[in-house]
C-alpha atoms as a PDB file:
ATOM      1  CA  UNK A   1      87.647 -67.344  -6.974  1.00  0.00           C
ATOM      2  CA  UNK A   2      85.146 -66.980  -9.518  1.00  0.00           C
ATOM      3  CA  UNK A   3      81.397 -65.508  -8.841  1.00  0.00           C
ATOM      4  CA  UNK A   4      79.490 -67.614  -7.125  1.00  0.00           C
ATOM      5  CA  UNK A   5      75.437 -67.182  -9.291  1.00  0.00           C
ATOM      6  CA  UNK A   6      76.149 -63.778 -10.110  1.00  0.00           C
ATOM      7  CA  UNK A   7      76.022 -62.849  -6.614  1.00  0.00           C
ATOM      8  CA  UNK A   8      78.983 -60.799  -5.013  1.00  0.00           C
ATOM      9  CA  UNK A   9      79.727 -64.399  -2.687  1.00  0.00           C
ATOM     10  CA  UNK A  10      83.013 -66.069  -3.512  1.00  0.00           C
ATOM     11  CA  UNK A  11      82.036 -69.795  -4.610  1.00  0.00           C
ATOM     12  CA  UNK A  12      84.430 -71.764  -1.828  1.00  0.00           C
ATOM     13  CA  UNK A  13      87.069 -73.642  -3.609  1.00  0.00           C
ATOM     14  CA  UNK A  14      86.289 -76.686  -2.069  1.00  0.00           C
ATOM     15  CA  UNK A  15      83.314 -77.054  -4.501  1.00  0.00           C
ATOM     16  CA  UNK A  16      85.526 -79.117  -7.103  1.00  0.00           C
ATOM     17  CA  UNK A  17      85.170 -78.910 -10.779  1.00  0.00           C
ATOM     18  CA  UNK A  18      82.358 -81.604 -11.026  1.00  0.00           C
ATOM     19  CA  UNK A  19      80.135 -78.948  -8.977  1.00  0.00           C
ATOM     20  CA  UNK A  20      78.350 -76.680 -11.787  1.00  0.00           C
ATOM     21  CA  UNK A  21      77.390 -73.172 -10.817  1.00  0.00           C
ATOM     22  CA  UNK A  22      73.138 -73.105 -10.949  1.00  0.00           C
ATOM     23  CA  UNK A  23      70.976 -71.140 -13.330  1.00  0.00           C
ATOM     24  CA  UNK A  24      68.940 -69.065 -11.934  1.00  0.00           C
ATOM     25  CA  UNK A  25      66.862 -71.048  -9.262  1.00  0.00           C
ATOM     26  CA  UNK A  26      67.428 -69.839  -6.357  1.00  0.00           C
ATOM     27  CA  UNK A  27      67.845 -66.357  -4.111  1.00  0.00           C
ATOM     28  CA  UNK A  28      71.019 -67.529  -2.684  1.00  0.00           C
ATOM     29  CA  UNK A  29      74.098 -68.547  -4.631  1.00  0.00           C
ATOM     30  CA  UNK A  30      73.426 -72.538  -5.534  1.00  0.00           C
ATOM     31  CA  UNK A  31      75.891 -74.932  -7.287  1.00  0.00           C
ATOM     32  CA  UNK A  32      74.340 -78.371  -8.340  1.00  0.00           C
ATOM     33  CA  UNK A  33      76.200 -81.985  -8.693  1.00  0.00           C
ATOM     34  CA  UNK A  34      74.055 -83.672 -11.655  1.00  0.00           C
ATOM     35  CA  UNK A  35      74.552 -87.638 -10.050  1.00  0.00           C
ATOM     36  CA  UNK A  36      73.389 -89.533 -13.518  1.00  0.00           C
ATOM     37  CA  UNK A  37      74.168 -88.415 -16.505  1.00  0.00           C
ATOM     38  CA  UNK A  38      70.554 -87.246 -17.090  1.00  0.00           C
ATOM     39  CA  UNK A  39      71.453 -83.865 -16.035  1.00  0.00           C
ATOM     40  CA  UNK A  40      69.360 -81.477 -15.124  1.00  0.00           C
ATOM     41  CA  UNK A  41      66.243 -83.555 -15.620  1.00  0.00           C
ATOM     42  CA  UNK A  42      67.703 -86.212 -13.122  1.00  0.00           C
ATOM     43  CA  UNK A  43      69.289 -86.406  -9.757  1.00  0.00           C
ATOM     44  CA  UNK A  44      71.399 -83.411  -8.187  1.00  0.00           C
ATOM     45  CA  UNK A  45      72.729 -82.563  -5.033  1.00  0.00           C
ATOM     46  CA  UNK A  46      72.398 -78.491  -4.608  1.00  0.00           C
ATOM     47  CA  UNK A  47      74.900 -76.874  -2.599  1.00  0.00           C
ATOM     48  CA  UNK A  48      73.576 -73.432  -1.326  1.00  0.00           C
ATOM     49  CA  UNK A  49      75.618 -70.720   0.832  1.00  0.00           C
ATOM     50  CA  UNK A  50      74.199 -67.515   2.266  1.00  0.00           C
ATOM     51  CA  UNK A  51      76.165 -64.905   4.467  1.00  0.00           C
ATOM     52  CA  UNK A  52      75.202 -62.642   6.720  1.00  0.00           C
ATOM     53  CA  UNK A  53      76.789 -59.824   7.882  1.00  0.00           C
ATOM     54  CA  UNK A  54      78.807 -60.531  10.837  1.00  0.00           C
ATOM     55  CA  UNK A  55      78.127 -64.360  11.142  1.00  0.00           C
ATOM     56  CA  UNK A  56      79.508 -67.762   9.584  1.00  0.00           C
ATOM     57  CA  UNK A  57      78.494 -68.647   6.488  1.00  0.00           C
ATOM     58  CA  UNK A  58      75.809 -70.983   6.378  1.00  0.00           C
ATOM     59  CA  UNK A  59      75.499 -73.842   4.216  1.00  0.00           C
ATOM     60  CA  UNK A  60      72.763 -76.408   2.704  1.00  0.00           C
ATOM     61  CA  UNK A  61      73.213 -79.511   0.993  1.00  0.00           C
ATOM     62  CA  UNK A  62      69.728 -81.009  -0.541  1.00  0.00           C
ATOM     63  CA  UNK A  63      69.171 -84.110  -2.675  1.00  0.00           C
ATOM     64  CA  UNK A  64      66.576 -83.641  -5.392  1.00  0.00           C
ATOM     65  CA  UNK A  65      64.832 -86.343  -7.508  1.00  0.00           C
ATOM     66  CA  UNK A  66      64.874 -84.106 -10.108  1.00  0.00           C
ATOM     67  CA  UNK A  67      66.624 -80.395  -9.932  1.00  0.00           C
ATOM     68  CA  UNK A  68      63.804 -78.835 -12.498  1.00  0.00           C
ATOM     69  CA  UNK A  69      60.903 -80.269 -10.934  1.00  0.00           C
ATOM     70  CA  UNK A  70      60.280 -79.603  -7.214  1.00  0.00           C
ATOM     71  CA  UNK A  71      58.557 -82.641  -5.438  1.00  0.00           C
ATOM     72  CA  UNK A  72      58.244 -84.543  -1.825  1.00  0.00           C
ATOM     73  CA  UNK A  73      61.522 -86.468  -2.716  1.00  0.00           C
ATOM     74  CA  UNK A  74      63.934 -83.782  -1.590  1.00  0.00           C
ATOM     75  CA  UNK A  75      65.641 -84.507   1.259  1.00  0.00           C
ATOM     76  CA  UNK A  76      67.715 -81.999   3.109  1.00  0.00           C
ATOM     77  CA  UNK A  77      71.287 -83.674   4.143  1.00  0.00           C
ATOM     78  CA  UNK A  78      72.900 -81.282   5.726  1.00  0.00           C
ATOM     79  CA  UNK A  79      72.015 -77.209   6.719  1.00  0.00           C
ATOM     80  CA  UNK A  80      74.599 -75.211   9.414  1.00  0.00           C
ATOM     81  CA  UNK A  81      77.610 -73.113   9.807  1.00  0.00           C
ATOM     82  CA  UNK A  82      79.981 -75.993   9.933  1.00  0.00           C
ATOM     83  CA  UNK A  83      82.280 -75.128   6.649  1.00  0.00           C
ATOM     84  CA  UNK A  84      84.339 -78.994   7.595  1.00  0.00           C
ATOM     85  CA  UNK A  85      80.670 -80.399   7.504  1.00  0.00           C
ATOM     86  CA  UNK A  86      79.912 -78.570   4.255  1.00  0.00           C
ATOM     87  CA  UNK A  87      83.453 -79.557   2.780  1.00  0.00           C
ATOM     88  CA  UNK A  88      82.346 -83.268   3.778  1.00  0.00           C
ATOM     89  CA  UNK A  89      78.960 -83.502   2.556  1.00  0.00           C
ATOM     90  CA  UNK A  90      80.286 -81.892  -1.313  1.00  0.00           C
ATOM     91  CA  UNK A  91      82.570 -84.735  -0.898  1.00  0.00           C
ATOM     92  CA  UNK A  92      80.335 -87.406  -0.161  1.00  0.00           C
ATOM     93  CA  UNK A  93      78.311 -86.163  -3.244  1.00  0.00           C
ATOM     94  CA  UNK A  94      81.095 -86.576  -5.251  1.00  0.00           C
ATOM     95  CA  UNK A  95      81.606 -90.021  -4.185  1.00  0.00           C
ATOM     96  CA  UNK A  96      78.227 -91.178  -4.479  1.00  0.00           C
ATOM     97  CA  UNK A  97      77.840 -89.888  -7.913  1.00  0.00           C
ATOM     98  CA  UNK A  98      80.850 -92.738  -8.889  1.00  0.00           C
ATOM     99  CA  UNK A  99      78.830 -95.182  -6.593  1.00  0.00           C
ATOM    100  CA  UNK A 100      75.580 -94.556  -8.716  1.00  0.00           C
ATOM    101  CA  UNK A 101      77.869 -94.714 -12.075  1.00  0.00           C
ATOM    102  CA  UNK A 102      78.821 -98.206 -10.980  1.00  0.00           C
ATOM    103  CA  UNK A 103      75.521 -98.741  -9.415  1.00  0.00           C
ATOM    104  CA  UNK A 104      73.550 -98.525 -13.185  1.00  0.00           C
ATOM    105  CA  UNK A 105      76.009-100.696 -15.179  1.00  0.00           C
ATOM    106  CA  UNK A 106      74.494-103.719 -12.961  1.00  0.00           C
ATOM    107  CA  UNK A 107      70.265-103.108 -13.861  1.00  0.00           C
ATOM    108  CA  UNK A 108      70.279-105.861 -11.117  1.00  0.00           C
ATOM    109  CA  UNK A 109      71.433-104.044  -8.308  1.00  0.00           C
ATOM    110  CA  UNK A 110      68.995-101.666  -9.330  1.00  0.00           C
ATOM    111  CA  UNK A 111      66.017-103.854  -7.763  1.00  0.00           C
ATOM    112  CA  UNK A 112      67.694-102.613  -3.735  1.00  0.00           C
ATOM    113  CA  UNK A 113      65.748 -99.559  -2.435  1.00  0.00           C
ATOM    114  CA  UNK A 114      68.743 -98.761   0.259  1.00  0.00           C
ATOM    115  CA  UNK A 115      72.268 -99.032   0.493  1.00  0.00           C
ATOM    116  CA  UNK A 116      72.071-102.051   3.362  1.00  0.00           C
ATOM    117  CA  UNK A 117      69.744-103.857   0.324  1.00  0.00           C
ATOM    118  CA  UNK A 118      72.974-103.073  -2.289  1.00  0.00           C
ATOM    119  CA  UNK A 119      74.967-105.369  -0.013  1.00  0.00           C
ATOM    120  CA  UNK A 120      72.736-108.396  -0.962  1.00  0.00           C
ATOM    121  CA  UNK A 121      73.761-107.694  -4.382  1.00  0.00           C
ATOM    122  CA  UNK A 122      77.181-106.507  -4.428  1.00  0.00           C
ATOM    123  CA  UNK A 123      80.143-105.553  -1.996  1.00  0.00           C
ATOM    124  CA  UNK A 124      78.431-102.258  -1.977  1.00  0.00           C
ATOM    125  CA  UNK A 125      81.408-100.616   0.104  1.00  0.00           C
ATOM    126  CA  UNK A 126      83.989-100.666  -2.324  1.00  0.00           C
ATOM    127  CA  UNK A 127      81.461 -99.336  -5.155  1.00  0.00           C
ATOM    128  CA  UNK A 128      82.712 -95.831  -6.880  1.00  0.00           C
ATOM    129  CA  UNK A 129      85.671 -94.122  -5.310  1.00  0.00           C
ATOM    130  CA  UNK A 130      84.563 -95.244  -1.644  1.00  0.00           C
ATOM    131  CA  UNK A 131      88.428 -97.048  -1.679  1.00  0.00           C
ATOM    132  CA  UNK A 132      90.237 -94.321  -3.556  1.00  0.00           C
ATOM    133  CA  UNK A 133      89.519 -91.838  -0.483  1.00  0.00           C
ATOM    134  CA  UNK A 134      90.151 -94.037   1.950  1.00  0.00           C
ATOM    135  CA  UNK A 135      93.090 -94.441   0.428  1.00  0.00           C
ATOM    136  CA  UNK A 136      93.756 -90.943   0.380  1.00  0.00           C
ATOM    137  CA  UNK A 137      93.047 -90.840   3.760  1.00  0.00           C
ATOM    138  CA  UNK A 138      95.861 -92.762   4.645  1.00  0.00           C
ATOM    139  CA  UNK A 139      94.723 -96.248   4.960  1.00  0.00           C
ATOM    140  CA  UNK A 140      97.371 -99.282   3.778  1.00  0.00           C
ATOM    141  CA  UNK A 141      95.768-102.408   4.460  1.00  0.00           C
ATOM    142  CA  UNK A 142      99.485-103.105   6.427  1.00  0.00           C
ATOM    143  CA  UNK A 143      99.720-100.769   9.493  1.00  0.00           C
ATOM    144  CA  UNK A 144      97.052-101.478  11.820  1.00  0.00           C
ATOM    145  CA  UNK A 145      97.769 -97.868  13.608  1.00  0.00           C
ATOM    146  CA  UNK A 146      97.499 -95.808  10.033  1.00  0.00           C
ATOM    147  CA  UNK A 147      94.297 -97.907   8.920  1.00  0.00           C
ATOM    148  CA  UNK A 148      92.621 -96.768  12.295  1.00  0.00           C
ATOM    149  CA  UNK A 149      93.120 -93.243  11.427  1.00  0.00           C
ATOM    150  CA  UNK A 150      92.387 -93.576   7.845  1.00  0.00           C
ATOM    151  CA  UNK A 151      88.900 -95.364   9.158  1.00  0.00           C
ATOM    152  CA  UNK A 152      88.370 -92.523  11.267  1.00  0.00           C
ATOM    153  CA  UNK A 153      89.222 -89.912   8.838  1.00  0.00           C
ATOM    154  CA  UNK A 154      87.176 -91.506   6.484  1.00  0.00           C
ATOM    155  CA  UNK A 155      84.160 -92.408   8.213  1.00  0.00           C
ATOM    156  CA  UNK A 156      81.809 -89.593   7.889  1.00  0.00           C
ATOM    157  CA  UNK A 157      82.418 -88.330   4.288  1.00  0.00           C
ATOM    158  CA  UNK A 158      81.655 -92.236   3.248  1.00  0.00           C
ATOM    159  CA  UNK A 159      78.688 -92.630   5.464  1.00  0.00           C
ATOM    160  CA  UNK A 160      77.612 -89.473   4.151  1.00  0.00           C
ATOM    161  CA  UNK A 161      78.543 -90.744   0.621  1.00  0.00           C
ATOM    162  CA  UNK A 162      76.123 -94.168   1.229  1.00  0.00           C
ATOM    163  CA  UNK A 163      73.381 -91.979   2.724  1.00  0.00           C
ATOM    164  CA  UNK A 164      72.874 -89.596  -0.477  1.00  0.00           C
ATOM    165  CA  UNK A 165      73.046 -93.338  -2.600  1.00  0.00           C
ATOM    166  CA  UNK A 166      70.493 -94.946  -0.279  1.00  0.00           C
ATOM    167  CA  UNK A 167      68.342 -92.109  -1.049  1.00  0.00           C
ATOM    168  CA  UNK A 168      68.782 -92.138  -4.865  1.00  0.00           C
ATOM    169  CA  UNK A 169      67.693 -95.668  -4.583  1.00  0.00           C
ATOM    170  CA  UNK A 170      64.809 -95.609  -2.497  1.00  0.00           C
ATOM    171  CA  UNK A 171      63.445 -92.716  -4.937  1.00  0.00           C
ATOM    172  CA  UNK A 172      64.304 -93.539  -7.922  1.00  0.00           C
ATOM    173  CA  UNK A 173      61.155 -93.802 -10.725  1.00  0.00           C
END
């Protein structure tokens, strides 16, 4: 695994390639999810780990308005020990980055300030890859039993997913 911000921390490997290793912002080794394509400047989920000897890893996932500028729209998702809650919530990042993709094609969904508003404008639940991993979580549309599991299996990471994009839209400038 490669260096995780220069630090001698392996970067877990269930940060996928969309997750960019941070400049230097931060004490502890950061990587950042840029969710529009205004980089930097816009959106980004920051990932941060920190180990200490003899405990778990701990993990924090934050959403930032903007990653350069530090202001009262951060919101902290997720902070623990949990590495399956840390593996969901990089996840559900990566899934509501496609949900905000498809989100500012339509300029008139754009007028909801949460995710429950989205579904006055759109079916908001099958927005981005939300179907795509529920697929991959084993769901058919055919076998009542398997769909059950795939709904359970699923449920977090996309209420996670619809969390981070109701906050995106109830911040957004």
């Amino acid at each position: 695994m490669p260096a995780f911000n220069e630090e001698e921390l392996a970067r877990p490997q269930w940060l996928g390639d969309a997750w960019a290793d941070s400049p230097s912002h931060n004490v502890l080794p950061t990587a950042i999810l840029c969710v529009t394509a205004d980089g930097l400047d816009g959106p980004a989920i920051e990932c941060r780990l920190s180990r200490s000897p003899g405990e778990l890893d701990r993990y924090e996932f934050t959403y930032q308005r903007s990653w350069v500028v530090d202001d009262d729209a951060d919101r902290l998702l997720y902070s623990g020990r949990d590495e399956n809650a840390a593996r969901q919530w990089a996840r559900a990042a990566e899934i509501a980055k496609t949900i905000i993709a498809e989100v500012l094609q339509h300029p008139e969904w754009l007028t909801a300030r949460s995710f429950s508003e989205l579904h006055d404008r759109c079916d908001a639940n099958v927005l981005g890859d939300q179907e795509a991993f529920l697929v991959s979580c084993g769901w058919t549309g055919a076998d009542d039993i398997a769909d059950e599991a795939a709904l359970t299996a699923s449920t977090d990471v996309l209420n996670f997913a619809q969390s981070i994009v109701g906050i995106w839209l109830a911040t957004r400038r």
